[in-house]
N, C-alpha and C. Protein backbone atom coordinates (compact mmCIF):
# COMPACT_ATOMS: atom_id res chain seq x y z
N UNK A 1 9.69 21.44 9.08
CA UNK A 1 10.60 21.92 8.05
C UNK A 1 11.02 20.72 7.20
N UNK A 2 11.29 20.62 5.97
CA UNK A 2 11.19 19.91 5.03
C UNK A 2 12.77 19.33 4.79
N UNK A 3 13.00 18.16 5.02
CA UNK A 3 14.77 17.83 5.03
C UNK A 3 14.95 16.79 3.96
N UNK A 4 15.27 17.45 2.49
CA UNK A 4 15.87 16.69 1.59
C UNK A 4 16.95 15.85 1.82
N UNK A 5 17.44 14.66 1.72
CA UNK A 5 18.21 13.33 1.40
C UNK A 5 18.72 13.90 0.09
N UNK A 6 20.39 14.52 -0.15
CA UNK A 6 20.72 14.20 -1.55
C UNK A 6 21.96 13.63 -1.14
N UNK A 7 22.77 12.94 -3.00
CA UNK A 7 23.77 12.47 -2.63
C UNK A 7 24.79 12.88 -4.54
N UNK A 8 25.71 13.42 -4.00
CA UNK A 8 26.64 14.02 -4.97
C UNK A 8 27.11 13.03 -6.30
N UNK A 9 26.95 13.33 -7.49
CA UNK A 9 27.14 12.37 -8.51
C UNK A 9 28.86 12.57 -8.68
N UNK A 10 29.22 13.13 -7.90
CA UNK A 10 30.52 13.43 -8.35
C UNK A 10 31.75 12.62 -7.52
N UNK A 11 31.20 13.10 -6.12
CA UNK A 11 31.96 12.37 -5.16
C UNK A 11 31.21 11.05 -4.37
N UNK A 12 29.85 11.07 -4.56
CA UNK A 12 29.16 10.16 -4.37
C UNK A 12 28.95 10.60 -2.58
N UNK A 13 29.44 11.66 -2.27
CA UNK A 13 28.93 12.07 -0.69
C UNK A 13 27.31 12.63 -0.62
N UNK A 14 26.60 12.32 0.69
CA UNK A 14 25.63 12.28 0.92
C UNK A 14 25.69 13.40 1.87
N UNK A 15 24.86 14.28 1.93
CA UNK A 15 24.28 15.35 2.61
C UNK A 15 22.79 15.84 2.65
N UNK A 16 22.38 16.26 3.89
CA UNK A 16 20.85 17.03 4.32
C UNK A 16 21.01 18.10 3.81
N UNK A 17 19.99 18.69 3.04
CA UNK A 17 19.37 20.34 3.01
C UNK A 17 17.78 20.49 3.66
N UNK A 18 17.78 21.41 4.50
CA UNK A 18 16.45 22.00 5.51
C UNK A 18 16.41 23.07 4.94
N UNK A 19 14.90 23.13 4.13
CA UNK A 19 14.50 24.38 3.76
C UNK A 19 12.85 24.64 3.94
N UNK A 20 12.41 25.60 3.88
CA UNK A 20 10.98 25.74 4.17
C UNK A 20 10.49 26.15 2.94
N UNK A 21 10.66 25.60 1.68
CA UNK A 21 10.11 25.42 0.39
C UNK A 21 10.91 24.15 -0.53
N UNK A 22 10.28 24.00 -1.70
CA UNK A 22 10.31 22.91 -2.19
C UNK A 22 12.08 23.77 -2.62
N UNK A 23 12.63 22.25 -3.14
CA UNK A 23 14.41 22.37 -3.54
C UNK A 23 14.65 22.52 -4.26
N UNK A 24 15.03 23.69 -4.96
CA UNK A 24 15.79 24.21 -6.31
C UNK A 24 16.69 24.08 -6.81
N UNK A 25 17.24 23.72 -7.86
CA UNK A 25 18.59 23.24 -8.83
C UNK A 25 19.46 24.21 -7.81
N UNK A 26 19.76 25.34 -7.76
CA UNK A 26 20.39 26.19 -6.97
C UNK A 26 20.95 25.28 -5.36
N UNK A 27 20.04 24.19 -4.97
CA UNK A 27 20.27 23.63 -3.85
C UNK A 27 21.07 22.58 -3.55
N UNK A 28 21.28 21.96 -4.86
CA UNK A 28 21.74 20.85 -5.23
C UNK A 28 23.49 20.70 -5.51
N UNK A 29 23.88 21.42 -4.38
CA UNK A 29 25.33 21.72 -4.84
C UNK A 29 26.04 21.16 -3.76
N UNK A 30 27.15 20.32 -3.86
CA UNK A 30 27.39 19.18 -2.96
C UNK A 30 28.63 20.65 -1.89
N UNK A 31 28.45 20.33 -0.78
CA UNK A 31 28.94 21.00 0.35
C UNK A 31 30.23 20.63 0.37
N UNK A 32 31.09 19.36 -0.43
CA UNK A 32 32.08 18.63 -0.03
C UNK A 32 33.06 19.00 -1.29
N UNK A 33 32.52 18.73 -2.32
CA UNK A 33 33.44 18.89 -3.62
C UNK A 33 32.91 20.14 -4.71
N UNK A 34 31.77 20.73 -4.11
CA UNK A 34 31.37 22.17 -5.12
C UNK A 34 30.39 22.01 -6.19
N UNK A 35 30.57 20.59 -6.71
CA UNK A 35 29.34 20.01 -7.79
C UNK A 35 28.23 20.34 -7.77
N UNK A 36 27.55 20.72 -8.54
CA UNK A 36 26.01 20.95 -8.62
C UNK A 36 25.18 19.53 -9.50
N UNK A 37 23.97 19.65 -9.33
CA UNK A 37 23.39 18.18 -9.27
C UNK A 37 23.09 17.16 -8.88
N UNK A 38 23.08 17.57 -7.61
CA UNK A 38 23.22 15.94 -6.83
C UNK A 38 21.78 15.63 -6.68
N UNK A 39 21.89 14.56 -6.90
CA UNK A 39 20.25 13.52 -6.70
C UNK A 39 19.81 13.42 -5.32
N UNK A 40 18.25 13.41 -5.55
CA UNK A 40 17.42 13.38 -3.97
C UNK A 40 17.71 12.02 -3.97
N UNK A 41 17.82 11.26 -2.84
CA UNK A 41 17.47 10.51 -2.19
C UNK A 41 15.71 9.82 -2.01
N UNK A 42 15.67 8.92 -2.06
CA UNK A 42 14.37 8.66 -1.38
C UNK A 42 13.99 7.94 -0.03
N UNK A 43 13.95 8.66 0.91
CA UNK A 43 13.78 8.41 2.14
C UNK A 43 12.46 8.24 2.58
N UNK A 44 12.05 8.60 3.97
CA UNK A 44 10.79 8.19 4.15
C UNK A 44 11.17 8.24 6.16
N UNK A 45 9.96 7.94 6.97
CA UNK A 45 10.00 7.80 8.03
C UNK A 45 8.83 6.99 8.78
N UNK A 46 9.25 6.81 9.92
CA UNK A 46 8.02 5.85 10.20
C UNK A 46 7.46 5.46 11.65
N UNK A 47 6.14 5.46 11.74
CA UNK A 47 5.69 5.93 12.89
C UNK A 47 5.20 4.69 13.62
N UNK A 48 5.43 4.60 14.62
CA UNK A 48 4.64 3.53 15.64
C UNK A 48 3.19 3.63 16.07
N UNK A 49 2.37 3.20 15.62
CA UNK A 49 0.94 3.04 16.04
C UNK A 49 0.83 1.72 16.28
N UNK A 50 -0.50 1.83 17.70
CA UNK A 50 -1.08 0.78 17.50
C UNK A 50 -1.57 -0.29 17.26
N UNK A 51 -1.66 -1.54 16.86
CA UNK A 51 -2.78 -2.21 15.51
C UNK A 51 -4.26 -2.00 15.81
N UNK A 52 -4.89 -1.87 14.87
CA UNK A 52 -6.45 -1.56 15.29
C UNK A 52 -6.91 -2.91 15.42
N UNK A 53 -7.98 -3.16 16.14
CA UNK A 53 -8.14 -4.01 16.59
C UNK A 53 -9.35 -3.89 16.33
N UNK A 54 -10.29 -3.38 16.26
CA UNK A 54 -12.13 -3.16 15.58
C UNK A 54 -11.99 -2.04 14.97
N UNK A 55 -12.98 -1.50 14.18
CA UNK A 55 -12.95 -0.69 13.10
C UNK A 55 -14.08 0.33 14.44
N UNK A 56 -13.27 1.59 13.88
CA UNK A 56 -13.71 2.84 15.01
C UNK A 56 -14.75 3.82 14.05
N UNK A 57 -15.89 3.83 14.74
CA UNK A 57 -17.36 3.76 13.91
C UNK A 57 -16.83 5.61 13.62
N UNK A 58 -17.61 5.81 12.37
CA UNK A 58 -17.16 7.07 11.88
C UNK A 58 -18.55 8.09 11.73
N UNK A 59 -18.79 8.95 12.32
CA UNK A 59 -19.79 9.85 12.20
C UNK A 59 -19.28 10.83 10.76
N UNK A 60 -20.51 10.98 10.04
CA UNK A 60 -20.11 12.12 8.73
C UNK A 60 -21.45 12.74 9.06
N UNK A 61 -21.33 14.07 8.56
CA UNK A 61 -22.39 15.03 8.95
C UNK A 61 -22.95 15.37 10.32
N UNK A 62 -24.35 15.98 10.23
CA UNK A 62 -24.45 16.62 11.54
C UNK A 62 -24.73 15.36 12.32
N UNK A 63 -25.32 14.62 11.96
CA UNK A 63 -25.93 13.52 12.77
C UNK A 63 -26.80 13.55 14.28
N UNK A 64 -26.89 14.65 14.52
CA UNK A 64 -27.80 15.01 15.73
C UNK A 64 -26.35 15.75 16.72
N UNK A 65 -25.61 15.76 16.28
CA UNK A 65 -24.44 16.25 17.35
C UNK A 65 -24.37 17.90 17.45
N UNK A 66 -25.35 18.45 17.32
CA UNK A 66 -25.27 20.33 17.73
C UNK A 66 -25.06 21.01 16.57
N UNK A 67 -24.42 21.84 16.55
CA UNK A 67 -24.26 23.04 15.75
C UNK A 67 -23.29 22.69 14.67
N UNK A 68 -21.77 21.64 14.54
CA UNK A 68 -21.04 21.75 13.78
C UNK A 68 -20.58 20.03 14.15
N UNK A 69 -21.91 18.85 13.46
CA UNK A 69 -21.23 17.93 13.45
C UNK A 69 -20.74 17.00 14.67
N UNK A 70 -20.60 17.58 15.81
CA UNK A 70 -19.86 16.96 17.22
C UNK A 70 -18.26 17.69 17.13
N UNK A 71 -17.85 18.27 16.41
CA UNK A 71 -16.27 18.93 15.89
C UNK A 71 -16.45 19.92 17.29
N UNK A 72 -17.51 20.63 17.71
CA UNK A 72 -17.27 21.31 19.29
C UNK A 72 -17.45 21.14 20.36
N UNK A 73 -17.94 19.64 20.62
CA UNK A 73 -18.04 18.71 21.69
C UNK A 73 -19.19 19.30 22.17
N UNK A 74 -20.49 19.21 21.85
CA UNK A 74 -21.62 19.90 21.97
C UNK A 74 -22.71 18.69 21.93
């Protein structure tokens, strides 16, 4: 589910909206002081991987692997 970062031009308070479509002017209405307009945020998140350490050889097409590529472990 999709969690917008905005923050109120009015009172300058920051609040989450969770919605399962993109955010409509209609959404943008600060929970604290009633204002409409408040600016997204730009956030972001971030994941822990690995470091690669050799480059992991890449099969494209059928390449002799069965019926669909090697995609059915065949």
């Amino acid at each position: 589910m999709p969690t917008y970062d905005l923050a109120c031009v009015s009172c300058q308070a920051g609040f989450e909206v969770f919605l399962t479509r993109f955010l409509r002017d209609s959404d943008r209405v600060c929970p604290d002081c009633g204002a409409s307009g408040a600016t997204t945020l730009v956030t972001g998140f971030i994941t822990k991987r690995p470091p690669r350490t050799s480059p992991e050889p890449r099969i494209t097409g059928f390449a002799g692997k069965g019926c669909c590529g090697g995609a059915c472990n065949h």
